[in-house]
PDB file of N, CA and C in Angstrom:
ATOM      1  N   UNK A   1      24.549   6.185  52.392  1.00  0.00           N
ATOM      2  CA  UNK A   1      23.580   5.142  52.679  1.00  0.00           C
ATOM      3  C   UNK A   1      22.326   5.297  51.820  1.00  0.00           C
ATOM      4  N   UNK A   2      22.298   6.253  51.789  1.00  0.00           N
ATOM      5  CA  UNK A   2      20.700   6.827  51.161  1.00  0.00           C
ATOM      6  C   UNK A   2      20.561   6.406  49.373  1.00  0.00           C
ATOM      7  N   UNK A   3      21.930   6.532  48.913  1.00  0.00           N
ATOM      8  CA  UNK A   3      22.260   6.361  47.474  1.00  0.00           C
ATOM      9  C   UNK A   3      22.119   5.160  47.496  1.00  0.00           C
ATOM     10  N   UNK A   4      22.872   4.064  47.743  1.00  0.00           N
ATOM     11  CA  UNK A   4      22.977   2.588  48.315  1.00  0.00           C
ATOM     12  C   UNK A   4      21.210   2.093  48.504  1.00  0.00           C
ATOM     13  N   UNK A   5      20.574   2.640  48.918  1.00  0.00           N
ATOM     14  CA  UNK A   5      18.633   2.256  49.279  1.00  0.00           C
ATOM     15  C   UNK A   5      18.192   2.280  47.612  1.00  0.00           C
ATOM     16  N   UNK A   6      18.769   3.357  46.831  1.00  0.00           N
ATOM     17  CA  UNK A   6      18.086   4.560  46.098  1.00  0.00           C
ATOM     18  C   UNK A   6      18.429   3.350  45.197  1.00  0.00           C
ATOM     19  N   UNK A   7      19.736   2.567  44.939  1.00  0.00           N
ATOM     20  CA  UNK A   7      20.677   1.635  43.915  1.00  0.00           C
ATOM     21  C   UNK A   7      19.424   0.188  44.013  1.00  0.00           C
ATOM     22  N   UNK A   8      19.265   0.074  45.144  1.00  0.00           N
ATOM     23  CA  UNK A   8      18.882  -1.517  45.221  1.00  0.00           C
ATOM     24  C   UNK A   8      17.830  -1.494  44.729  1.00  0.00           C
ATOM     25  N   UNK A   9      16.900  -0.609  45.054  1.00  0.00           N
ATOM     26  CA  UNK A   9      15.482  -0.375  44.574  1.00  0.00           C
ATOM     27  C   UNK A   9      15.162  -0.198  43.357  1.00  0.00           C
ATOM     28  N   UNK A  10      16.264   0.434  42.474  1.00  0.00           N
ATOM     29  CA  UNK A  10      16.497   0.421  41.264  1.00  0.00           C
ATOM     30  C   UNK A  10      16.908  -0.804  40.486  1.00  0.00           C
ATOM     31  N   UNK A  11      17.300  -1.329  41.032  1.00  0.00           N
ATOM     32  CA  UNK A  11      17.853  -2.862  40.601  1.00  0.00           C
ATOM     33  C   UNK A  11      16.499  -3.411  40.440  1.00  0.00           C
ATOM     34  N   UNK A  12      15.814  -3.505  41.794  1.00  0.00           N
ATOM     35  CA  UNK A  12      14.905  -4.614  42.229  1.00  0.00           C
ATOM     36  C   UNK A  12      13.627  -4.156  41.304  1.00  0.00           C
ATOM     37  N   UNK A  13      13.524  -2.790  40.587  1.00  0.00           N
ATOM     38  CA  UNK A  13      12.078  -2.584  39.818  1.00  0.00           C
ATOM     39  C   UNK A  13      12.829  -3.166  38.900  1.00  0.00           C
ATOM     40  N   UNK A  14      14.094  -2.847  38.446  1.00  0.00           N
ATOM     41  CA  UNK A  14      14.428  -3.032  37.070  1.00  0.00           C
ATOM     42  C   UNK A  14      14.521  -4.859  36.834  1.00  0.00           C
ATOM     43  N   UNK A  15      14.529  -5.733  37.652  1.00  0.00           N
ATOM     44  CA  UNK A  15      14.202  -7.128  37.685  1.00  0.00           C
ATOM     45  C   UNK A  15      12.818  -7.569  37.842  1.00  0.00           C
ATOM     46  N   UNK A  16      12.007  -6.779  38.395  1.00  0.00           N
ATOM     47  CA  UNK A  16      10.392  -7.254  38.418  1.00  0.00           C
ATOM     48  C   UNK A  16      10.108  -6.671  36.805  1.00  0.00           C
ATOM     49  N   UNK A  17      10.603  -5.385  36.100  1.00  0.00           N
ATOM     50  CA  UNK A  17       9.761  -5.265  35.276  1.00  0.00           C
ATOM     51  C   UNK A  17      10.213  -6.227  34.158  1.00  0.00           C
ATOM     52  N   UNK A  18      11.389  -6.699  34.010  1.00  0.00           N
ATOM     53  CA  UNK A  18      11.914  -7.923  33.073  1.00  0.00           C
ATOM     54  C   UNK A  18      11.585  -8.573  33.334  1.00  0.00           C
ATOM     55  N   UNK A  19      11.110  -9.369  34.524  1.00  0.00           N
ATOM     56  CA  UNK A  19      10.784 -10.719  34.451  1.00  0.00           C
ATOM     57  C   UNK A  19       9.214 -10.264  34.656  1.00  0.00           C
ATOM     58  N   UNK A  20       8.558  -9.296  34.441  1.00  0.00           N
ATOM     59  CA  UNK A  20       6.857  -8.985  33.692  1.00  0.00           C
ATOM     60  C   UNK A  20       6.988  -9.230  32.469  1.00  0.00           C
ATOM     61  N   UNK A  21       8.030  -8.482  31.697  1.00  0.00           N
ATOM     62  CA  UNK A  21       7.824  -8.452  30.245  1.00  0.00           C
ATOM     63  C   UNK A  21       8.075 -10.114  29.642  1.00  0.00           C
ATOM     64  N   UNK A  22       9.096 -10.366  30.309  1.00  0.00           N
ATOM     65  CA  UNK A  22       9.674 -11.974  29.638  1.00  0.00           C
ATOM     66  C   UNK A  22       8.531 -12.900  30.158  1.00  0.00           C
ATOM     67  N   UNK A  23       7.689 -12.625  31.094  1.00  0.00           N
ATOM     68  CA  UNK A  23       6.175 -13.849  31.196  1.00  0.00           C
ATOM     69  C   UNK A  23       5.079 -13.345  30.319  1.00  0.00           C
ATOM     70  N   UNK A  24       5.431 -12.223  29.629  1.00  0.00           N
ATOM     71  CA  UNK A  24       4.153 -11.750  28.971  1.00  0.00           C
ATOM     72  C   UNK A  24       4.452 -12.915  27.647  1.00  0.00           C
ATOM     73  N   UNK A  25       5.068 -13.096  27.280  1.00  0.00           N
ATOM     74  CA  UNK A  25       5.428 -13.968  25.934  1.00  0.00           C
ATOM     75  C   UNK A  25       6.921 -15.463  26.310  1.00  0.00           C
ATOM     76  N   UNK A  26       6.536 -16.069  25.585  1.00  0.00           N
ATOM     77  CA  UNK A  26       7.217 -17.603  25.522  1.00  0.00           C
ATOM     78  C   UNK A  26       8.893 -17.602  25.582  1.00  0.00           C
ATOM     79  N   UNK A  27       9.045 -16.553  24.180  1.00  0.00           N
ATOM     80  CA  UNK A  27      10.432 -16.284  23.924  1.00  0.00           C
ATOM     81  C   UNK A  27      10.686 -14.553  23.612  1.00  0.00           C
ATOM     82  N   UNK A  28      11.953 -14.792  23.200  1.00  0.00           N
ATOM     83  CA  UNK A  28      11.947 -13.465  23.380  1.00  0.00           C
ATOM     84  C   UNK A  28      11.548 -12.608  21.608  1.00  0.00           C
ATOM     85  N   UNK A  29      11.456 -13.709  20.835  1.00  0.00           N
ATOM     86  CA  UNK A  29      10.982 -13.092  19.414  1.00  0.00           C
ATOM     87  C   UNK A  29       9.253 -13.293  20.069  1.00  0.00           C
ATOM     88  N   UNK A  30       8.586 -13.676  20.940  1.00  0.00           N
ATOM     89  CA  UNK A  30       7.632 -13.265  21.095  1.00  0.00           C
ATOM     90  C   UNK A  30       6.865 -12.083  21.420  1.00  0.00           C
ATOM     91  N   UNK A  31       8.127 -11.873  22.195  1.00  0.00           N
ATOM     92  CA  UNK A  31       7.881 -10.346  22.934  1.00  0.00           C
ATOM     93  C   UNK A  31       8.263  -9.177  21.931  1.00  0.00           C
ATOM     94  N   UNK A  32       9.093  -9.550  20.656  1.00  0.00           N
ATOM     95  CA  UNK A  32       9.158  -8.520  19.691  1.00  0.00           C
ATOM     96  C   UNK A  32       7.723  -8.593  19.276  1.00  0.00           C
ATOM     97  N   UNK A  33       7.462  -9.620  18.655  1.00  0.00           N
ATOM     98  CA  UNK A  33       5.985  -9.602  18.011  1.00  0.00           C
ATOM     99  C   UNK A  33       5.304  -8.888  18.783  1.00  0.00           C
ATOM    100  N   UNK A  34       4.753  -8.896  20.010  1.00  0.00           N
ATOM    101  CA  UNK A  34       4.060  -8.126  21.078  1.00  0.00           C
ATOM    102  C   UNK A  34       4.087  -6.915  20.693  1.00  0.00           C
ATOM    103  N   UNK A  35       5.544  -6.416  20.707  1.00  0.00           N
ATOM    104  CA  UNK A  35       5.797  -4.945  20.484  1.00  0.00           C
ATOM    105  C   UNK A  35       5.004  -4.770  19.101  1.00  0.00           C
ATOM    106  N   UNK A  36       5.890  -5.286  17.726  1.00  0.00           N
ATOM    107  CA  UNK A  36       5.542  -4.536  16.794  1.00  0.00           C
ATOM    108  C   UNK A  36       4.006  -4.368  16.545  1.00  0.00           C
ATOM    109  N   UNK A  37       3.344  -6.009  17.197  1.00  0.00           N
ATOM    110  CA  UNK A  37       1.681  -5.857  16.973  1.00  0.00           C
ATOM    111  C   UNK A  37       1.237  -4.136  17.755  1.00  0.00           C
ATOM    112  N   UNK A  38       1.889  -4.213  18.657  1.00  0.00           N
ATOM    113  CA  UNK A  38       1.148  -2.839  19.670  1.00  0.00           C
ATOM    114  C   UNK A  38       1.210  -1.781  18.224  1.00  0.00           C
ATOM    115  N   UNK A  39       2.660  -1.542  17.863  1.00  0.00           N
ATOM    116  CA  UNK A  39       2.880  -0.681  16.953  1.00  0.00           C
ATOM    117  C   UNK A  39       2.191  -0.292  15.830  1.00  0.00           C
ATOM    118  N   UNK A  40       1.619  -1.333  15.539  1.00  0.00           N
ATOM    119  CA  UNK A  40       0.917  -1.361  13.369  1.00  0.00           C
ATOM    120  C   UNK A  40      -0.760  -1.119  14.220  1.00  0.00           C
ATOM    121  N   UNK A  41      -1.013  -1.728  15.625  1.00  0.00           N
ATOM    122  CA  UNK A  41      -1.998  -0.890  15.719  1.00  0.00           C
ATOM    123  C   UNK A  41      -2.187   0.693  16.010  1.00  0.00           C
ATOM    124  N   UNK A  42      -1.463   0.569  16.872  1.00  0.00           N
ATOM    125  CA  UNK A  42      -1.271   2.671  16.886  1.00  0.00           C
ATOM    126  C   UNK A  42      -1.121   3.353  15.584  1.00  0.00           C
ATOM    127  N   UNK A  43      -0.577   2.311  14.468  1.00  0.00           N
ATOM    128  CA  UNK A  43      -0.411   3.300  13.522  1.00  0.00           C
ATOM    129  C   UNK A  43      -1.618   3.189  12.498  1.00  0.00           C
ATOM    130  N   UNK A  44      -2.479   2.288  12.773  1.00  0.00           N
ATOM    131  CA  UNK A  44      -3.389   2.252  11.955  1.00  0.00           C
ATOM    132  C   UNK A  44      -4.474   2.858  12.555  1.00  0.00           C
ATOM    133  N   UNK A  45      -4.418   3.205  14.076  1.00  0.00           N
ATOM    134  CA  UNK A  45      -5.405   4.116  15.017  1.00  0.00           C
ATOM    135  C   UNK A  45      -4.977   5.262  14.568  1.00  0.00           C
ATOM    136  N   UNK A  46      -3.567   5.797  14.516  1.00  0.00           N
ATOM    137  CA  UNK A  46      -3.328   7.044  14.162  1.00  0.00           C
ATOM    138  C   UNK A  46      -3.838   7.183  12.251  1.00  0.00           C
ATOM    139  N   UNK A  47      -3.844   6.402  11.741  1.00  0.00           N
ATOM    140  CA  UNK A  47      -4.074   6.724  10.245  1.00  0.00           C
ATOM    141  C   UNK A  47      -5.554   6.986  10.177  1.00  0.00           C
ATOM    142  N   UNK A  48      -6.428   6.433  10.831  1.00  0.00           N
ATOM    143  CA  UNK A  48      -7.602   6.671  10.704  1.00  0.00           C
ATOM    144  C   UNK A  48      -8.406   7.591  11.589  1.00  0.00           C
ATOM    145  N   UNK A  49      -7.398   8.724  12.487  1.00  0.00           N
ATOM    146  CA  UNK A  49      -8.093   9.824  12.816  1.00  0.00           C
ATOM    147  C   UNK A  49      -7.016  11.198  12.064  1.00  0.00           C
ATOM    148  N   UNK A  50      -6.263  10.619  11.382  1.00  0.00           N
ATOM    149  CA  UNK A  50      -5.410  11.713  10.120  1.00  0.00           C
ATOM    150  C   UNK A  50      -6.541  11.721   9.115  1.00  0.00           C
ATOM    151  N   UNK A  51      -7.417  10.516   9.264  1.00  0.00           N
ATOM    152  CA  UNK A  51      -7.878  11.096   7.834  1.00  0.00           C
ATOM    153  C   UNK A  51      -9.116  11.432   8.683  1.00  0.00           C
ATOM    154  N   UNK A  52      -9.933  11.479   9.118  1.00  0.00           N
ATOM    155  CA  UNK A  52     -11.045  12.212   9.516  1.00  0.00           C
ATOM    156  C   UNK A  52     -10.272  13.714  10.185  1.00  0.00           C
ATOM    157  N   UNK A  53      -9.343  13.821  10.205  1.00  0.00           N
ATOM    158  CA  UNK A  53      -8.784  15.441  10.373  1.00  0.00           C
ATOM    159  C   UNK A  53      -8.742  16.192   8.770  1.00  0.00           C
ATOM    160  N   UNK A  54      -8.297  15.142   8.022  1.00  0.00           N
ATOM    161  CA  UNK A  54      -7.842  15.749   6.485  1.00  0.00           C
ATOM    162  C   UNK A  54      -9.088  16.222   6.212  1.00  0.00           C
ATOM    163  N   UNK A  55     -10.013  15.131   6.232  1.00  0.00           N
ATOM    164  CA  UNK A  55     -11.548  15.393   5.408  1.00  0.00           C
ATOM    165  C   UNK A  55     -12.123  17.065   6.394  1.00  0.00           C
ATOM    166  N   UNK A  56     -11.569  16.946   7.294  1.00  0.00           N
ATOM    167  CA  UNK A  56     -12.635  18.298   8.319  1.00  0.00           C
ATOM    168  C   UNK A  56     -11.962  19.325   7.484  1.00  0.00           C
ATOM    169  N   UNK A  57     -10.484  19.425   7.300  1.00  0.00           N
ATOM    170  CA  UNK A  57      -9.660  20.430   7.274  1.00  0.00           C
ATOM    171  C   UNK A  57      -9.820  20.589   5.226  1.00  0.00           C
ATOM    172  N   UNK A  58     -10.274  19.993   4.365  1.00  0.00           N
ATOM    173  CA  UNK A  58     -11.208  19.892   3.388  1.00  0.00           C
ATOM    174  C   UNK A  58     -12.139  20.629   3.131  1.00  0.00           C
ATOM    175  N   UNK A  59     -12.923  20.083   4.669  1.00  0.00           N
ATOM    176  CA  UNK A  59     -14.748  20.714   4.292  1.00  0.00           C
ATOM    177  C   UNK A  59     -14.462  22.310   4.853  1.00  0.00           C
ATOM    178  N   UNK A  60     -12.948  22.651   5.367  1.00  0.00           N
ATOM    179  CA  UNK A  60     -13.380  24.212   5.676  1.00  0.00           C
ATOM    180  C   UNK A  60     -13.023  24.925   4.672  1.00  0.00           C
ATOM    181  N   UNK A  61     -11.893  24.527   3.912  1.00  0.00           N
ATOM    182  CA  UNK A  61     -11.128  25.100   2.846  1.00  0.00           C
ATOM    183  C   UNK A  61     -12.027  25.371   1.967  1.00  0.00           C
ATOM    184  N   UNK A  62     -13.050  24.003   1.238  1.00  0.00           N
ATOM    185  CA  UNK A  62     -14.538  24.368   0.594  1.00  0.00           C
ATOM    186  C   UNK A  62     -15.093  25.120   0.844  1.00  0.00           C
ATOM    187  N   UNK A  63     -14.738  25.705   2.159  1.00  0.00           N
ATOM    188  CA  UNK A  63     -16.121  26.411   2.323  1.00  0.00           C
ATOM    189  C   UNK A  63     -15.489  27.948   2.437  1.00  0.00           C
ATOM    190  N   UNK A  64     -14.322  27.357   2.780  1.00  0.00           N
ATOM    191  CA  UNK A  64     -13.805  28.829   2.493  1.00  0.00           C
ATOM    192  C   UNK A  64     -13.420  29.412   1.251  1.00  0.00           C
ATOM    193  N   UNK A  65     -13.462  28.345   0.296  1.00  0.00           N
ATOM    194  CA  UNK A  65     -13.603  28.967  -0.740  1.00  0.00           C
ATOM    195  C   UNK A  65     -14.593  29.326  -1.889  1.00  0.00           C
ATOM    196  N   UNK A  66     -15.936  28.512  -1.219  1.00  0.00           N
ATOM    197  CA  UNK A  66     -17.106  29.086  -2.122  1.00  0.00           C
ATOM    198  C   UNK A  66     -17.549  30.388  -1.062  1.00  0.00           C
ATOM    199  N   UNK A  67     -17.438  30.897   0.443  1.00  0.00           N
ATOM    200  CA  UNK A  67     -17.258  31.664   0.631  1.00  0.00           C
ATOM    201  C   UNK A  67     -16.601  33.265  -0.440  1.00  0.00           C
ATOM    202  N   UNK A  68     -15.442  32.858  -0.483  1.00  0.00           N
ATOM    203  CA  UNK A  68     -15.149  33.783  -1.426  1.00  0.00           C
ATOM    204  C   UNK A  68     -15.792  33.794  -2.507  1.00  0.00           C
ATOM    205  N   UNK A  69     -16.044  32.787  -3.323  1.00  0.00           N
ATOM    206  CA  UNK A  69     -16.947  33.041  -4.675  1.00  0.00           C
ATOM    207  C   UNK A  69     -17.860  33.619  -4.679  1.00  0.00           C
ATOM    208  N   UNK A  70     -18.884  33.250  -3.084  1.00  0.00           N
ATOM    209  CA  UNK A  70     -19.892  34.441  -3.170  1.00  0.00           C
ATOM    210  C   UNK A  70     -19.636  35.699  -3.465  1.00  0.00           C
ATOM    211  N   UNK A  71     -18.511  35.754  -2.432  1.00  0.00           N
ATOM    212  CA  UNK A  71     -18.288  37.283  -2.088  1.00  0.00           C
ATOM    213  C   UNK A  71     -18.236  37.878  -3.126  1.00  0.00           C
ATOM    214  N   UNK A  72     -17.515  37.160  -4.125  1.00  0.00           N
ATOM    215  CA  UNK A  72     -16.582  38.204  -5.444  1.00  0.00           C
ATOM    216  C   UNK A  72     -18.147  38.128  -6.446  1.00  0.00           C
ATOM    217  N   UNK A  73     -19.017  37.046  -6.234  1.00  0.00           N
ATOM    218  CA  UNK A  73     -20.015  37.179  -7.400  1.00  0.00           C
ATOM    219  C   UNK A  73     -21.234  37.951  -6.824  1.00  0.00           C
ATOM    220  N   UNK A  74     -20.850  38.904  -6.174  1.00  0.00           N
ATOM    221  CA  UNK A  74     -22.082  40.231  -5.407  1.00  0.00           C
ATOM    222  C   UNK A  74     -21.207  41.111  -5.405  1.00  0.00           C
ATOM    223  N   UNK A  75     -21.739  42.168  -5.374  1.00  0.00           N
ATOM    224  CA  UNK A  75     -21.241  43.439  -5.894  1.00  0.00           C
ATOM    225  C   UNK A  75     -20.496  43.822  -4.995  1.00  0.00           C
ATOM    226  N   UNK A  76     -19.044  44.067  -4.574  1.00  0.00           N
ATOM    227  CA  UNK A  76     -18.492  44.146  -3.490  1.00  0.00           C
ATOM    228  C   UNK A  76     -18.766  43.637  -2.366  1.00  0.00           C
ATOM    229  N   UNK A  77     -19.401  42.435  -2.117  1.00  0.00           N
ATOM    230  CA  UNK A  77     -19.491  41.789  -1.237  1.00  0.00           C
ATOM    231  C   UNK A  77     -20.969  42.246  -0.346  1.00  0.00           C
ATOM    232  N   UNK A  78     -21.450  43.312  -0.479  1.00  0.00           N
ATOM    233  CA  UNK A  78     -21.722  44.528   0.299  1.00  0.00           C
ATOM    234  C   UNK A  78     -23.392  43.165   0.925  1.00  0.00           C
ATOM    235  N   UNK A  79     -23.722  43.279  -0.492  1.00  0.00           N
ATOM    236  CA  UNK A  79     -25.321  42.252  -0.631  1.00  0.00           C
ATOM    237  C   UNK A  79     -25.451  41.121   0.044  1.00  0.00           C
ATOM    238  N   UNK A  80     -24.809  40.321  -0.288  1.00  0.00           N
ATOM    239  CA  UNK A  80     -24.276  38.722   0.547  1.00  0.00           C
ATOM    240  C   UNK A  80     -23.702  38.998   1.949  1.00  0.00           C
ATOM    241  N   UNK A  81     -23.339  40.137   2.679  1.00  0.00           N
ATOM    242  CA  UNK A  81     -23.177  39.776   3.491  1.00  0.00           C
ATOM    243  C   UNK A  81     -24.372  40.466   4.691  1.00  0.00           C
ATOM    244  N   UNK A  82     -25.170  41.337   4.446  1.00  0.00           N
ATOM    245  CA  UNK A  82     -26.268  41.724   4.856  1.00  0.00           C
ATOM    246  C   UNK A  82     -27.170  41.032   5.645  1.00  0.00           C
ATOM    247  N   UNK A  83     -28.167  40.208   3.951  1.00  0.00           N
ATOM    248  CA  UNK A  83     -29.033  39.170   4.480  1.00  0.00           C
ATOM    249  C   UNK A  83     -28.193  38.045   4.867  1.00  0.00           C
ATOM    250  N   UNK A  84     -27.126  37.520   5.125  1.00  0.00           N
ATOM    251  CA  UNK A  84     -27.005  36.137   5.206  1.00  0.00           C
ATOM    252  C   UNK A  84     -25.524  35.725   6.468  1.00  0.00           C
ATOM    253  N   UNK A  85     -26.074  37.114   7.216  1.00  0.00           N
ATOM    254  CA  UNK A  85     -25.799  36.617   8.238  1.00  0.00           C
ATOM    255  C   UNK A  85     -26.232  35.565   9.476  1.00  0.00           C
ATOM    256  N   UNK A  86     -25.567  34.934  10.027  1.00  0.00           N
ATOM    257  CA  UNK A  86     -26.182  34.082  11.069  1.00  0.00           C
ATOM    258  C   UNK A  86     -26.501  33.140  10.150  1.00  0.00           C
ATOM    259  N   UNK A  87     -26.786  32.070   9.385  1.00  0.00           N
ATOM    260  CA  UNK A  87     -26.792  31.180   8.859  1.00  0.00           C
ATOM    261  C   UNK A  87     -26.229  30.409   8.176  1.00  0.00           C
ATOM    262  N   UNK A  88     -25.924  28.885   8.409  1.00  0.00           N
ATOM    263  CA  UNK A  88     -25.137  28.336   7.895  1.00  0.00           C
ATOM    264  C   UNK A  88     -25.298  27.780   6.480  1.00  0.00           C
ATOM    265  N   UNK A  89     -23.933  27.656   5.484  1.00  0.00           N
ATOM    266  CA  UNK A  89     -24.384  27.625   4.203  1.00  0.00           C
ATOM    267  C   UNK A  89     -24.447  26.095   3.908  1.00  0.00           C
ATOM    268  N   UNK A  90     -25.289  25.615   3.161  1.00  0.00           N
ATOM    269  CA  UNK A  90     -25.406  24.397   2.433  1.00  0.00           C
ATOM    270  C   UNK A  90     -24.190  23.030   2.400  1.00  0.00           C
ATOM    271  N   UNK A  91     -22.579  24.256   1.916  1.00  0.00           N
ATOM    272  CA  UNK A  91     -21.672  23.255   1.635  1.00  0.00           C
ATOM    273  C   UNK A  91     -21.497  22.747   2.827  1.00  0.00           C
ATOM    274  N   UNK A  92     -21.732  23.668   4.421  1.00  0.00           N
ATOM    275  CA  UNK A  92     -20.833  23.299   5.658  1.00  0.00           C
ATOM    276  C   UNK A  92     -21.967  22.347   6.156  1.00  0.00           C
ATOM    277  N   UNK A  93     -22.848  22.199   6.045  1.00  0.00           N
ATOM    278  CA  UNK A  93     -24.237  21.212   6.058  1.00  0.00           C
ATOM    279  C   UNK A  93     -24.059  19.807   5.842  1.00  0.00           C
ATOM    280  N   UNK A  94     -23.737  20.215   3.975  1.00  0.00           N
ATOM    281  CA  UNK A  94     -23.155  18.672   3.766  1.00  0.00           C
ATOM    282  C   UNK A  94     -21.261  18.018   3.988  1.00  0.00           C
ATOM    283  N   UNK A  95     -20.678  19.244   4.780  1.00  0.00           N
ATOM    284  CA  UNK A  95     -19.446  18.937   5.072  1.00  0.00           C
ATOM    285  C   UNK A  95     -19.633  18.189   6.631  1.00  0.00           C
ATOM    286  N   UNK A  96     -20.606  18.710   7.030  1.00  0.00           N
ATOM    287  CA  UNK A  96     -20.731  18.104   8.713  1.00  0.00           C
ATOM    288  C   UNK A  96     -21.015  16.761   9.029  1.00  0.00           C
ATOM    289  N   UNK A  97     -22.338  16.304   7.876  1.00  0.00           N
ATOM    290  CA  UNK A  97     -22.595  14.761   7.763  1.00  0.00           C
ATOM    291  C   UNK A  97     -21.645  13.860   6.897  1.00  0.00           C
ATOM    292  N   UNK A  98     -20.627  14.661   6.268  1.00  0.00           N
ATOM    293  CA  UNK A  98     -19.799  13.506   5.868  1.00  0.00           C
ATOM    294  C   UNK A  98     -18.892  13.474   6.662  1.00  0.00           C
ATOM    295  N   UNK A  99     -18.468  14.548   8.191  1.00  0.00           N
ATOM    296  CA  UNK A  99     -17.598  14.109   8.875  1.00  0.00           C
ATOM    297  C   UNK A  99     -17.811  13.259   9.687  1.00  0.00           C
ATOM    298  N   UNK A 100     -19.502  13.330  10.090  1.00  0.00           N
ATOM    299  CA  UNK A 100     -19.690  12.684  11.226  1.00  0.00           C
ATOM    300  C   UNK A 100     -19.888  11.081  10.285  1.00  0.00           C
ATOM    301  N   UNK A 101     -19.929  10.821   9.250  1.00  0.00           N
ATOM    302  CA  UNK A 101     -20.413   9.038   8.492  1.00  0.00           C
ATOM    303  C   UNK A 101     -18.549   8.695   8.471  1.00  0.00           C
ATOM    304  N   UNK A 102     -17.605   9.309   8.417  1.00  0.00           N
ATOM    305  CA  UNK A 102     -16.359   9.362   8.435  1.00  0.00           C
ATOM    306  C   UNK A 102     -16.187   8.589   9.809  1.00  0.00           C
ATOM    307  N   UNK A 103     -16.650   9.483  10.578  1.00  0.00           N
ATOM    308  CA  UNK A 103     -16.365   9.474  12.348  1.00  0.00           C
ATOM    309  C   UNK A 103     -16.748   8.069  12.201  1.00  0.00           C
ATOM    310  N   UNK A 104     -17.920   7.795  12.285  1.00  0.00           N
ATOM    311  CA  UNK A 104     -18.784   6.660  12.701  1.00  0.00           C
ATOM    312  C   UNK A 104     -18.125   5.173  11.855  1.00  0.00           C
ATOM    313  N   UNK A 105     -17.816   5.411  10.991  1.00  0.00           N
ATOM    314  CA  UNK A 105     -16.861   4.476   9.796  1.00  0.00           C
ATOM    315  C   UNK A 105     -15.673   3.938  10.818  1.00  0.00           C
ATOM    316  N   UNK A 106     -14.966   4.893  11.206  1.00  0.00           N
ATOM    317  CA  UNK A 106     -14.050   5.010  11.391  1.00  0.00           C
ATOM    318  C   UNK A 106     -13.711   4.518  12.687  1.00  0.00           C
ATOM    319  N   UNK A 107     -14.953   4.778  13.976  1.00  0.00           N
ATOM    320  CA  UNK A 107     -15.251   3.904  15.336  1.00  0.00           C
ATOM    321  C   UNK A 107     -15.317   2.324  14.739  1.00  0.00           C
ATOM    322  N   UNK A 108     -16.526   2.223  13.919  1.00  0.00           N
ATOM    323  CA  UNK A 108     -16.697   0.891  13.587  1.00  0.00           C
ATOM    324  C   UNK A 108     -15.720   0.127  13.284  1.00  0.00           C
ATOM    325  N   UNK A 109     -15.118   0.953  12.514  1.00  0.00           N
ATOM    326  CA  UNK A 109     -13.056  -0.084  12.459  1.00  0.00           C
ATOM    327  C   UNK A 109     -12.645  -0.300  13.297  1.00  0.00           C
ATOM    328  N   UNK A 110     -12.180   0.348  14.531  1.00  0.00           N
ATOM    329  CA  UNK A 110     -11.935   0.711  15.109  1.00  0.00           C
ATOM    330  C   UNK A 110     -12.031  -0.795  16.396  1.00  0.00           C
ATOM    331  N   UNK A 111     -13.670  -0.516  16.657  1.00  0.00           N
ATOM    332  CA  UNK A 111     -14.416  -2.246  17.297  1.00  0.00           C
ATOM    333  C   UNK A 111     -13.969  -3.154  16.796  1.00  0.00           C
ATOM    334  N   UNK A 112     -13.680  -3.109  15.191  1.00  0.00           N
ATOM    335  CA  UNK A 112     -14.355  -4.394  14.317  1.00  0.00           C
ATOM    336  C   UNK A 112     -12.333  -4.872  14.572  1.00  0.00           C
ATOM    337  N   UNK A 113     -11.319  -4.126  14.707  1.00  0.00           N
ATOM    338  CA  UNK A 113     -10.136  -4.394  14.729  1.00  0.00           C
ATOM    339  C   UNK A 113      -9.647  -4.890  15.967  1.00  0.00           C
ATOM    340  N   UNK A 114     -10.336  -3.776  17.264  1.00  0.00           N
ATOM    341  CA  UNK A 114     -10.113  -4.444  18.473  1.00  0.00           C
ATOM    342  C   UNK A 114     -10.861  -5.928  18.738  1.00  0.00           C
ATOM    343  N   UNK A 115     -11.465  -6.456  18.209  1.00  0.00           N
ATOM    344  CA  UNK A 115     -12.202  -7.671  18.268  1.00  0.00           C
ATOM    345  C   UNK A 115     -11.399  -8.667  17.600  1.00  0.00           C
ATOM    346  N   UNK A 116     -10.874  -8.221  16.812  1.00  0.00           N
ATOM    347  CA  UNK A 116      -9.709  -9.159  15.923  1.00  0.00           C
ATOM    348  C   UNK A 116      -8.944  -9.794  16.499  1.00  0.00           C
TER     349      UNK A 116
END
């Protein structure tokens, strides 16, 4: 009996949620369109926080690698790392405000697309 409750109920969502989807649109190439629109936006939401990841993952590599240049252009490192602890260097300075004009770029699309 219990399976038989478990069957109908299954039926009966699986007919409310088709006849949700088939009033969301006219026909049924409407309701593809629906879909693929959802799709090219996720993928253009996802493309534009890949690249504000690329640019971060950029500004560390820079920095990890004029890091090393210091290191190797002081005498075993010994000098550069003394005084210049606790402070942040120049490149990661100007790596921070181009992530955050990235960020902010990148919201503004973001509005300017959902408004579309």
């Amino acid at each position: 009996m219990g399976s038989t409750i478990k069957w109908l109920l299954t039926l009966g969502v699986g007919v409310a949620a088709g006849w949700a989807l088939r009033s969301l649109s006219d026909t049924p190439e409407g309701a593809g369109v629906k879909v693929l629109e959802l799709g090219i936006k996720g993928k253009d939401r996802f493309s534009a926080w890949a690249a504000v990841e690329r640019e971060r993952v950029e500004d560390m590599l820079a920095e990890a690698q004029s890091n090393i240049a210091r290191e190797s252009a002081t005498a075993g490192g010994a000098a550069g790392a003394s005084g210049r602890t606790g402070q942040s260097s120049p490149g990661r300075d100007a790596g921070t405000a181009r992530r955050k004009r990235t960020q902010r770029e990148a919201a503004k699309d973001d509005v300017t697309s959902f408004n579309s």
